[in-house]
Protein backbone atom coordinates (compact mmCIF):
# COMPACT_ATOMS: atom_id res chain seq x y z
CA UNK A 1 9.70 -22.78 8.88
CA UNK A 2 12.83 -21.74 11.00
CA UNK A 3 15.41 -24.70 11.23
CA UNK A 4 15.49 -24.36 14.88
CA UNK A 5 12.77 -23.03 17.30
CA UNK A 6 14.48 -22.83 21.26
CA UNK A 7 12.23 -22.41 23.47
CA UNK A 8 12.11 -20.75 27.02
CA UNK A 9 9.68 -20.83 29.55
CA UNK A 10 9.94 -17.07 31.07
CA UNK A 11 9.29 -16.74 35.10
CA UNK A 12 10.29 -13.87 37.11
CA UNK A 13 14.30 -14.26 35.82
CA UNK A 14 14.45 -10.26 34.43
CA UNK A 15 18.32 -10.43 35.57
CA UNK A 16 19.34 -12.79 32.99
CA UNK A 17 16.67 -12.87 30.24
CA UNK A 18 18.12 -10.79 27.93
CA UNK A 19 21.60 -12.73 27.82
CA UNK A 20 19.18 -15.86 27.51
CA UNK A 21 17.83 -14.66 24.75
CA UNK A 22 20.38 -12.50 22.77
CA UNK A 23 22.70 -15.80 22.88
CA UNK A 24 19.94 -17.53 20.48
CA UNK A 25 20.18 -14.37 18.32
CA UNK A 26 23.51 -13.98 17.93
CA UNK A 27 24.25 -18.04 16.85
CA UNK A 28 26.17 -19.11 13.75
CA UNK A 29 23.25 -20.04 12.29
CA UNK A 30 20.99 -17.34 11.72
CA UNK A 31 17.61 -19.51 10.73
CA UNK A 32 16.35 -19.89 14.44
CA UNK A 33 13.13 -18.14 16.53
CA UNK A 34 12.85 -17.83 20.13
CA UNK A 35 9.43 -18.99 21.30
CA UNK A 36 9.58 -17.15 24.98
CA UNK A 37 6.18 -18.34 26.96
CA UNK A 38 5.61 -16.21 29.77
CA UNK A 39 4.41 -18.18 32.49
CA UNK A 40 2.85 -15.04 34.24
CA UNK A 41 5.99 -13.13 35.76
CA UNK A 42 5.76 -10.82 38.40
CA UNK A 43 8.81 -8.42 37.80
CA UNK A 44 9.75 -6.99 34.52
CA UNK A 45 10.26 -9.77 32.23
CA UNK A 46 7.69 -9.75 30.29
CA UNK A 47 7.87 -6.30 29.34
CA UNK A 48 11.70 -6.95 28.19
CA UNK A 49 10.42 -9.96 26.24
CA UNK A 50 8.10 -7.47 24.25
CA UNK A 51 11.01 -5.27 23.59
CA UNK A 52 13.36 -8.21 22.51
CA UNK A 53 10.54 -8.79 19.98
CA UNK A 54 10.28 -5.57 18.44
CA UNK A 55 14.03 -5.76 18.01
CA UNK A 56 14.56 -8.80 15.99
CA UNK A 57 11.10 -10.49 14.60
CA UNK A 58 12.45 -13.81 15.60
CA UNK A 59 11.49 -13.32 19.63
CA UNK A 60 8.10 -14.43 19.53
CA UNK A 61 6.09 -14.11 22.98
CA UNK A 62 3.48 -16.00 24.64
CA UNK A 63 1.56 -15.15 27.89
CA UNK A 64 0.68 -18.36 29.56
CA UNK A 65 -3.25 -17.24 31.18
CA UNK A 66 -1.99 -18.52 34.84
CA UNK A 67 0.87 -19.81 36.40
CA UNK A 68 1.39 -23.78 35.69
CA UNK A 69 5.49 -24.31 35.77
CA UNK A 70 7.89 -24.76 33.19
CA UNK A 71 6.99 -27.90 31.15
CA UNK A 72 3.28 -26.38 30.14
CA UNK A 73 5.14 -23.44 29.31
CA UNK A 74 7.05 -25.33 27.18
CA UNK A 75 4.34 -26.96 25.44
CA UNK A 76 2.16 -23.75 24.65
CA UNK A 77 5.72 -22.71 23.20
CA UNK A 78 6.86 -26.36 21.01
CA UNK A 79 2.75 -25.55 19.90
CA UNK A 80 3.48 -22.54 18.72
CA UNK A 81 6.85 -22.77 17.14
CA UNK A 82 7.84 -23.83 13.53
CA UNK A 83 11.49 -25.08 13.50
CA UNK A 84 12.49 -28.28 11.78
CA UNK A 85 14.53 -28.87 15.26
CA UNK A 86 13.30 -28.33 18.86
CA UNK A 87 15.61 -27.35 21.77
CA UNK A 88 14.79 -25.35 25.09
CA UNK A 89 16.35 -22.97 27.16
CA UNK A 90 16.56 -22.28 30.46
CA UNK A 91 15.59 -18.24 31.21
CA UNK A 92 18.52 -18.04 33.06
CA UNK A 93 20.93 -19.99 30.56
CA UNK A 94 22.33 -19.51 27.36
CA UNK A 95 24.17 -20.72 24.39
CA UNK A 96 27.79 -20.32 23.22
CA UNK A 97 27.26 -18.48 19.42
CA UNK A 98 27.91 -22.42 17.18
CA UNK A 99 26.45 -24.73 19.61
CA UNK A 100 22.96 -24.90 17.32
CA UNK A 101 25.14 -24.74 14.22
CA UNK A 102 27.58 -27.45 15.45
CA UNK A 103 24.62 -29.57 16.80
CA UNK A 104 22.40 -29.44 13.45
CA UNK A 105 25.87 -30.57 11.65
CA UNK A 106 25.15 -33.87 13.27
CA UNK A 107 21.37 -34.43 12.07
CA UNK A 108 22.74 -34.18 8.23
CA UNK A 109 22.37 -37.49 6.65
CA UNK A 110 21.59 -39.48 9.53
CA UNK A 111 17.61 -40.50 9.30
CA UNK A 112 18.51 -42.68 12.89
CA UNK A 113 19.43 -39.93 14.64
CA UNK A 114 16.15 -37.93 16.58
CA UNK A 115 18.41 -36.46 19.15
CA UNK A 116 21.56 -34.64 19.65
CA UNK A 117 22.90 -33.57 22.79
CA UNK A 118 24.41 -30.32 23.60
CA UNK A 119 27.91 -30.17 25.82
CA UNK A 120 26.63 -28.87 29.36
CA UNK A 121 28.88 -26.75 31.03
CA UNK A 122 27.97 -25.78 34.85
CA UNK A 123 28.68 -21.82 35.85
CA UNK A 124 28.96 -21.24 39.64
CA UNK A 125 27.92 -17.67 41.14
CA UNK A 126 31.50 -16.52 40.97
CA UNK A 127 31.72 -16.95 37.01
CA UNK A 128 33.80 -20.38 37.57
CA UNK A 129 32.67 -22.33 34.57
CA UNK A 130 33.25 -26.21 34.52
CA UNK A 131 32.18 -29.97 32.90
CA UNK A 132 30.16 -31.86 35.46
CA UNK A 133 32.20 -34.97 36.68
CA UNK A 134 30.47 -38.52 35.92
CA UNK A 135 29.26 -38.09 32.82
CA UNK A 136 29.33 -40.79 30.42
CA UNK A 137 31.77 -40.13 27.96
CA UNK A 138 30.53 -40.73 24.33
CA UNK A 139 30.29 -39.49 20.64
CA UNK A 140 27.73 -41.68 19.35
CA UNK A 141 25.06 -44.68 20.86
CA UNK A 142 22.54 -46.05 20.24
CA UNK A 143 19.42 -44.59 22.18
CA UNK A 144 18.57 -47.53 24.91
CA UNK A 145 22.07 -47.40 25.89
CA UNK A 146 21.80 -43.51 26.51
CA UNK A 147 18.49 -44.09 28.84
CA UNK A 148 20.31 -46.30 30.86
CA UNK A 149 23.03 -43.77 31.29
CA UNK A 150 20.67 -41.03 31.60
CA UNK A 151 18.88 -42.24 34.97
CA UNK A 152 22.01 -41.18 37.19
CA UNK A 153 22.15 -37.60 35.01
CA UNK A 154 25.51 -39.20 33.35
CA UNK A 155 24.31 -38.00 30.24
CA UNK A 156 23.33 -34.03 29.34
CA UNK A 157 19.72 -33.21 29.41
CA UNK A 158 19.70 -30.68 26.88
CA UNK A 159 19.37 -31.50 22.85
CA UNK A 160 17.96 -31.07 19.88
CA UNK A 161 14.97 -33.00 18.67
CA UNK A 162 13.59 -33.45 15.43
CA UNK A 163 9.86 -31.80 15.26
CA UNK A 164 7.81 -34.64 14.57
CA UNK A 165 9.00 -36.53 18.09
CA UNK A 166 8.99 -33.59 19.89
CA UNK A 167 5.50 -33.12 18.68
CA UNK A 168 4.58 -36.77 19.80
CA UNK A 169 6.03 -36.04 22.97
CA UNK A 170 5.34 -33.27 25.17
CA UNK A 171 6.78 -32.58 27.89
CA UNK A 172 5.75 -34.25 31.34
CA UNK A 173 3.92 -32.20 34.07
CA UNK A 174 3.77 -35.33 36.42
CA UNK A 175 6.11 -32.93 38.39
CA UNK A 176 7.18 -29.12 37.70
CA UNK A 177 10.77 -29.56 38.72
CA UNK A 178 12.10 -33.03 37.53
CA UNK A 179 8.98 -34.18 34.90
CA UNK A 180 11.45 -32.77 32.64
CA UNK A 181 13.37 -36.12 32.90
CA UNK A 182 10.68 -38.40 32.00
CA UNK A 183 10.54 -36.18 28.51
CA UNK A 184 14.13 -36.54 28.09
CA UNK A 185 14.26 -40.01 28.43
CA UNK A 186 11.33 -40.76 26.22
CA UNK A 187 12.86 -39.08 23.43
CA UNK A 188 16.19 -41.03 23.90
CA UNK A 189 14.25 -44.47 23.73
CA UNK A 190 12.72 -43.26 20.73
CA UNK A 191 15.63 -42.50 18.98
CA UNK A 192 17.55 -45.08 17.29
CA UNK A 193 21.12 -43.68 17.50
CA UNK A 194 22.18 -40.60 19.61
CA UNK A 195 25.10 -38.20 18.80
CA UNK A 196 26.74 -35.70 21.30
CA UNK A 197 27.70 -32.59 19.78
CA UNK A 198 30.34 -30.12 20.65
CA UNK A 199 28.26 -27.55 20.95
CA UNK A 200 27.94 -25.71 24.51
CA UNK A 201 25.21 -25.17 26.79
CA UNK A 202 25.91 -23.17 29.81
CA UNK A 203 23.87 -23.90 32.61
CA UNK A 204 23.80 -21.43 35.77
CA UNK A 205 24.11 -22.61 39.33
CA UNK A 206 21.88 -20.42 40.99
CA UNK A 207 21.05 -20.56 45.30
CA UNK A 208 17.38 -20.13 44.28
CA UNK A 209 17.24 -22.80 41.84
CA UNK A 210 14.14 -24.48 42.35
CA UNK A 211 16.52 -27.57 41.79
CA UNK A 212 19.58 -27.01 44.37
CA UNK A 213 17.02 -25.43 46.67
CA UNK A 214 16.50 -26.63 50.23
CA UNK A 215 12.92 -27.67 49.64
CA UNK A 216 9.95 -30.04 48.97
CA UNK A 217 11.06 -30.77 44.93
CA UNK A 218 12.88 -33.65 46.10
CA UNK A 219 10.06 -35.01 47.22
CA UNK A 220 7.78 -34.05 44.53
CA UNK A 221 9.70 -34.71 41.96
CA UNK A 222 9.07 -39.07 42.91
CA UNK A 223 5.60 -38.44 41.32
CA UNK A 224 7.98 -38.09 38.35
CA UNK A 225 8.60 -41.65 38.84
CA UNK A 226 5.26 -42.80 39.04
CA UNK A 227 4.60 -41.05 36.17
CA UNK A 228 7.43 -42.61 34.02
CA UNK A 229 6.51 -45.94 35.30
CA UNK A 230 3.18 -45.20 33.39
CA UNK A 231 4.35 -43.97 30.63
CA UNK A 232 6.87 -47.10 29.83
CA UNK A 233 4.32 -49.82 30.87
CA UNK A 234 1.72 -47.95 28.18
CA UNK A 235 4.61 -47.41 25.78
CA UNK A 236 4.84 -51.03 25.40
CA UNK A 237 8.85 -50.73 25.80
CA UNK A 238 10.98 -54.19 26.93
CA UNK A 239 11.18 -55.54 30.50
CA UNK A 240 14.90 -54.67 30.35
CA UNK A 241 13.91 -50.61 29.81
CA UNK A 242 11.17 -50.96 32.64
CA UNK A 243 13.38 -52.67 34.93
CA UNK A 244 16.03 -50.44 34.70
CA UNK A 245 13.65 -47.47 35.54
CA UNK A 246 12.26 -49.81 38.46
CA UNK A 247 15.56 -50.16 40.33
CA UNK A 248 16.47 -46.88 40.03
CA UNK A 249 12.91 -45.51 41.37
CA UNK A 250 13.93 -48.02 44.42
CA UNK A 251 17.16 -46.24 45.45
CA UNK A 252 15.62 -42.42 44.79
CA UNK A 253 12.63 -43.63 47.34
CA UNK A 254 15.75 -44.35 49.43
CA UNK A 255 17.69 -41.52 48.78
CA UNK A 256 14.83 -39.08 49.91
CA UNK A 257 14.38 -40.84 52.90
CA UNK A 258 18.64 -39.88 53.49
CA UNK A 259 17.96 -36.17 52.60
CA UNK A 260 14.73 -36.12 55.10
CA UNK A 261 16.82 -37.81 57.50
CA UNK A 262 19.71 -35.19 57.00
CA UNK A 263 18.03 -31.99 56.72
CA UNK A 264 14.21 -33.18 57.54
CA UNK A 265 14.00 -31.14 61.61
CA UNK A 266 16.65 -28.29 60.48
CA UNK A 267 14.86 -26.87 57.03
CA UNK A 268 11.23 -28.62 56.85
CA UNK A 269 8.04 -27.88 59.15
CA UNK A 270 6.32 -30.65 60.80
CA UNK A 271 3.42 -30.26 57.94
CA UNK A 272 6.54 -30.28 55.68
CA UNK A 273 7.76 -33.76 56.78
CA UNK A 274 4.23 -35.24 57.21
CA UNK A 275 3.50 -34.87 53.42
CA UNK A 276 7.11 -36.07 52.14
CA UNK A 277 6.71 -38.87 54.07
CA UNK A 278 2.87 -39.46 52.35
CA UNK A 279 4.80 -38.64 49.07
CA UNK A 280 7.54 -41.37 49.53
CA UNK A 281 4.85 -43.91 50.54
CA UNK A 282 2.82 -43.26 47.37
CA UNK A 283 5.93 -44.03 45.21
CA UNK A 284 6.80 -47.04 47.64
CA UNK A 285 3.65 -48.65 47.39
CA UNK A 286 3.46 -48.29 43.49
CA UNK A 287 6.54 -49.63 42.65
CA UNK A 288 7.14 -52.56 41.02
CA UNK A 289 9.42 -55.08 42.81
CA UNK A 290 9.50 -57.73 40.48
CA UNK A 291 11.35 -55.90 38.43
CA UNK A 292 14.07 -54.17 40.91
CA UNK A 293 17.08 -57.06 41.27
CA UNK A 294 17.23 -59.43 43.87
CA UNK A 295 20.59 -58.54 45.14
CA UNK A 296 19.28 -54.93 45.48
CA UNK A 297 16.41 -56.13 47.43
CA UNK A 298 18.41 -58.23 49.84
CA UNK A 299 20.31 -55.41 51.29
CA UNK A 300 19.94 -53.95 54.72
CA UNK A 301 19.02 -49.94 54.11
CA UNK A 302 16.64 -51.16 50.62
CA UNK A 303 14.86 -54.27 52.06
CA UNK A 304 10.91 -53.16 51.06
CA UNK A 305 9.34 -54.67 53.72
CA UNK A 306 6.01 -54.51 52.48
CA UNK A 307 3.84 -55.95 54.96
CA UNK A 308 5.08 -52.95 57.32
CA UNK A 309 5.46 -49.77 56.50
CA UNK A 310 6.41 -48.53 59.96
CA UNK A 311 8.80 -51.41 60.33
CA UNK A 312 10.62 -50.51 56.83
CA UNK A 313 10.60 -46.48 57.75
CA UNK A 314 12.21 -48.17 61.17
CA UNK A 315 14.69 -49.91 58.96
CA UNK A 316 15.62 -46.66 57.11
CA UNK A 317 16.58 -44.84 60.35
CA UNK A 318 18.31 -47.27 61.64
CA UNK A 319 19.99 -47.42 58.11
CA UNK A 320 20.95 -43.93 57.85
CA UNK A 321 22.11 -43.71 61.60
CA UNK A 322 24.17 -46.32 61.27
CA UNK A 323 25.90 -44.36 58.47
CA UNK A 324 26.13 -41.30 60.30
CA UNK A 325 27.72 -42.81 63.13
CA UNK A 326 30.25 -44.27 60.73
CA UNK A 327 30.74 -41.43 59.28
CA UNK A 328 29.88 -43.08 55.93
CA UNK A 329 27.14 -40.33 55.25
């Protein structure tokens, strides 16, 4: 058994793989394996992966059988690994050489803690490195708190988790860009106390980032939603931890409606618009109301409307152009 297994789901990212990999290999602490799950890459990256693992035994490689996105990637790879402690890895990220030393520090002697975060630091296309701005400042909580904080991505996404929880829960493929989330936080609900670590995760801002691109994931990624709504009701969690992910499924319906009505003529196809408007109705009419607040509910631009849907999309124009006149938008 390796004390830490990092995964990384492998697609078409030759460029960067290598650093991606190598940074595992080169940590602090030496007892890790790289899992790499190829999820049926076109260019060379595969073949790489095969040489990384007859250079150091601990690159193991899987070949996913067809393409199905990054979390079943993950999963085939979390199945397949051995460590005491789970993280993953973006193919196109890596790790600063102590951050899974510094971050298994924080496990020792703490039974409460199922999760520790790793410090992520963005890197722009021009090598500029820097902290995001927002994030919740915080060395230790308890794991509800860091759910709540983690709905508006004020809290890092990227951690260690002990093996048995990872194990209970997979990762979400309600949605191949953002089901991520719902994985994250599950985890965090499930564990009783949450430390950040200072150990450093760099994360690269690239154009064709399925998740800064100019393209359907932001509508996709609301079956996400309806997916975590699901998952919590099932879970049997509290009507505080349900409500919470209620109100902020409410202003994401909203907010896709703003980036449609920004960018929907210039960058989406007709067929393009049709279905993200089907997609935001689907999360609008599953939604539970009850448990978004009143005070929410009562303003103009997030009034439901529910007994028309043409006369609350009517409402969201208006909303938006009222904005953009203002300059408010």
């Amino acid at each position: 058994m390796a004390k830490v297994s990092v995964i990384v789901a492998v697609y078409n990212m030759e460029e960067h793989l290598r650093q991606c990999v190598e940074s595992v290999l080169a940590q602090t602490l030496t007892d890790v394996e790289v899992v790499c799950v190829d999820d049926v890459s076109t260019d060379g990256s595969l073949q790489l992966l095969r040489t990384m693992a007859q250079e150091d035994s601990r690159v193991k490689v899987l070949e996913q059988p067809e393409n199905g996105g990054a979390q079943l990637a993950r999963n085939a790879g979390i199945l397949a690994s051995s460590g005491e402690f789970i993280t993953v890895l973006d193919d196109d990220d890596w790790l600063a050489p102590d951050a899974l030393e510094l971050a298994v520090k924080e496990f020792e002697g703490r039974d409460d803690v199922e999760c520790v975060l790793l410090k992520e630091m963005r890197v722009c296309p021009d090598g500029r490195i820097f902290y995001p701005e927002g994030r919740w400042p915080f060395r230790e909580a308890r794991g509800e708190e860091v759910y709540y904080h983690s709905m508006p991505w004020h809290v890092s996404g990227r951690y260690l988790v002990r093996r048995p929880l990872q194990l209970r829960i997979l990762y979400d493929n309600a949605d191949r860009v953002y089901g991520e989330d719902n994985t994250a936080l599950l985890h965090f609900l499930e564990s009783p106390y949450i430390i950040q670590s200072e150990g450093i995760y760099y994360y690269r801002l690239l154009d064709e980032s399925l998740s800064h691109a100019m393209n359907m994931a932001i509508f996709e990624g609301l079956k996400s939603h309806v997916a975590m709504s699901g998952h919590l009701l099932k879970g049997g969690y509290s009507l505080s931890v349900r409500s919470a992910h209620e109100h902020f499924r409410w202003l994401m319906i909203v907010n896709a409606i703003r980036h449609l009505y920004l960018y929907g003529r210039k960058h989406y196809t007709a067929a393009q618009r049709r279905e993200a408007w089907q997609l935001i109705r689907d999360d609008y009419d599953s939604v539970d109301l009850s448990l978004v607040p009143d005070e929410q509910l009562r303003k103009f631009g997030y009034m439901p409307l529910r007994s028309s849907w043409t006369l609350f999309r009517l409402q969201e124009w208006a909303y938006f152009t009222l904005k953009w006149l203002t300059r408010r938008i």
